[in-house]
Protein backbone atom coordinates (compact mmCIF):
# COMPACT_ATOMS: atom_id res chain seq x y z
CA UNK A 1 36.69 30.68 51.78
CA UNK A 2 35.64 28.20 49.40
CA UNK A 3 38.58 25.82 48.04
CA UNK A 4 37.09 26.09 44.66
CA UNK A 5 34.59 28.18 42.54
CA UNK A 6 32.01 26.85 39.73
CA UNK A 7 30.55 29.69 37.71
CA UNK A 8 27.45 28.45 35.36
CA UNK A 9 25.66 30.45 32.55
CA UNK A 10 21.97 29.47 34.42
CA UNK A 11 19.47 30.19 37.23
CA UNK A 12 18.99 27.75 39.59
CA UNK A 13 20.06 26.42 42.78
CA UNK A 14 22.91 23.91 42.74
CA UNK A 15 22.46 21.41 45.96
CA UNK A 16 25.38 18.44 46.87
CA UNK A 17 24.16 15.94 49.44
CA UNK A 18 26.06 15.21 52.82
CA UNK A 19 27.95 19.15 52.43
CA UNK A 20 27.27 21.69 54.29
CA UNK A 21 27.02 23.13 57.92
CA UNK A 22 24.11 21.21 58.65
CA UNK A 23 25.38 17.64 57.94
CA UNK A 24 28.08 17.96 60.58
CA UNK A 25 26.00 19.28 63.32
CA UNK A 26 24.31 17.93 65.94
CA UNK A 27 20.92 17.57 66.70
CA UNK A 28 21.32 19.27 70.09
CA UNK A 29 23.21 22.15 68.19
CA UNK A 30 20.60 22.68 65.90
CA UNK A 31 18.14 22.84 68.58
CA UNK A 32 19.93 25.74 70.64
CA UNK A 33 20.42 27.43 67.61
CA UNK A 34 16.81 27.63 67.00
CA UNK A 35 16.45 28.40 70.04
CA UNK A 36 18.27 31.25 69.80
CA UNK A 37 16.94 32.97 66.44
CA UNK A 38 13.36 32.31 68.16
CA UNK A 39 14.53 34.56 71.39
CA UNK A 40 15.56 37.25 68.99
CA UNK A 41 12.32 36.85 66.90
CA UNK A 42 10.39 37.59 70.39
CA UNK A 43 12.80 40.26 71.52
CA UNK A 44 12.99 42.71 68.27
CA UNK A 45 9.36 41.73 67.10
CA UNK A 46 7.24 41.18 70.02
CA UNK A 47 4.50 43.36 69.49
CA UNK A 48 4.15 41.28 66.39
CA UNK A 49 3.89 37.74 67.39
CA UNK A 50 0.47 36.79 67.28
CA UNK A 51 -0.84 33.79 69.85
CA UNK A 52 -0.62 31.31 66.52
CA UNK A 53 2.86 32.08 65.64
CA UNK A 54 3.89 31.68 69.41
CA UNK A 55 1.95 28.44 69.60
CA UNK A 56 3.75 27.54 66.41
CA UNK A 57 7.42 27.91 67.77
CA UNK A 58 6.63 26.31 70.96
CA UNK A 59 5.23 23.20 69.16
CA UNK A 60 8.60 23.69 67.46
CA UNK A 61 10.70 23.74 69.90
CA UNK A 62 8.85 21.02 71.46
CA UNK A 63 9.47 18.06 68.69
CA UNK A 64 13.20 19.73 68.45
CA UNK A 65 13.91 18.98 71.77
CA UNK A 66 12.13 15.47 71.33
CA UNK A 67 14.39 14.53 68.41
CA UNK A 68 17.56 16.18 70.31
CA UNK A 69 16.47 14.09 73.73
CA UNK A 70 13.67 11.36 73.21
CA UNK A 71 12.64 10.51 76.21
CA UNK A 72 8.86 9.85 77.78
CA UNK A 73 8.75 13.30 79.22
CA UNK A 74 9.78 14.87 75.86
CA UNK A 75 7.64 12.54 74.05
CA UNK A 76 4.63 13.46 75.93
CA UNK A 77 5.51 17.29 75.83
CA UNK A 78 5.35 17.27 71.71
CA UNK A 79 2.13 15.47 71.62
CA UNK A 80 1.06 17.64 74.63
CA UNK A 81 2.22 20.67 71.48
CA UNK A 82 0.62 18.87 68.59
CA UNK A 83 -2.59 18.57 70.36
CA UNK A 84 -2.74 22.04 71.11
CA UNK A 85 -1.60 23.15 67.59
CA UNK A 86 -5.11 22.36 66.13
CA UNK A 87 -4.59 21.99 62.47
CA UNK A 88 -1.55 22.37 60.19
CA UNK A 89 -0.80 24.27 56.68
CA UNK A 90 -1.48 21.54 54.09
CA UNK A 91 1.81 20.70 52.75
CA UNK A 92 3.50 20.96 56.41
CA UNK A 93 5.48 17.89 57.64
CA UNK A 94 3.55 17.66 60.82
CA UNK A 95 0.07 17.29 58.97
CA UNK A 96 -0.15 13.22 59.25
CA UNK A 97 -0.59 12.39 62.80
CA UNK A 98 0.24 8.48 62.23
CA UNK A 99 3.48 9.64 60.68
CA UNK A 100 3.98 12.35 63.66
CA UNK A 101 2.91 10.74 66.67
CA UNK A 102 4.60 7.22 66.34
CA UNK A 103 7.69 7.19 69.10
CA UNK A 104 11.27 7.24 67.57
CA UNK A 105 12.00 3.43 68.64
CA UNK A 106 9.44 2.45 67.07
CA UNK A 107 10.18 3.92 63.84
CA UNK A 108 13.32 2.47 64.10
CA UNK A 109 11.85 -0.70 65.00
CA UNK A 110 9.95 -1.14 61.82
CA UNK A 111 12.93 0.60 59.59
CA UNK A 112 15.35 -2.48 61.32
CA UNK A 113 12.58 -5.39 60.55
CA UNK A 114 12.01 -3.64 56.73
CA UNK A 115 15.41 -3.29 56.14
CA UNK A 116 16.08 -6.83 56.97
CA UNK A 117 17.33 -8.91 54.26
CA UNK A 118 16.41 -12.67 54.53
């Protein structure tokens, strides 16, 4: 139960940064979490999933567990996904493959040498 309660006279959605569930979990958590909702999803639904929408979690899954766990192997299993995925909805993260495809140490790489203050 909440600690305290804010009532306001609008619609809308109130958002804080850094509260919440999600702030104080893991990546890894997150991951088998998903995980889990997407073995329901196949379980109470499957005579609904289309090919797409199963190609669509497994490309999920696959850049989850390559953010959880980057390694080569994971690495080459999301491009591996991408590749396959064809093209993406136009406002979708995953839509600029420069963005996408660069490894994780080398985004941090470039953040560190930005972010550099001389």
């Amino acid at each position: 139960m909440a600690d305290n309660h804010y009532f306001l006279n609008e619609v809308g959605y109130i958002y804080r940064a850094n509260v919440g569930v999600s702030v104080a979990t893991d990546y890894k958590e997150h991951l088998r979490s998903k995980r889990k909702v997407v073995e329901l999803l196949y379980e109470q639904f499957h005579d609904r999933i289309t090919p797409k929408m199963r190609k669509y979690f497994e490309f999920d899954d696959s850049w989850m567990l390559y953010n959880a766990e980057p390694s080569f192997k994971t690495y080459c299993n999301f491009v591996y996904h991408y590749l396959c995925m064809g093209r993406f909805p136009k406002n979708n993260i995953h839509r600029n493959p420069i963005k996408v495809l660069m490894p994780i140490w080398l985004k941090n790489t470039i953040k560190r040498i930005i972010g550099r203050k001389y």
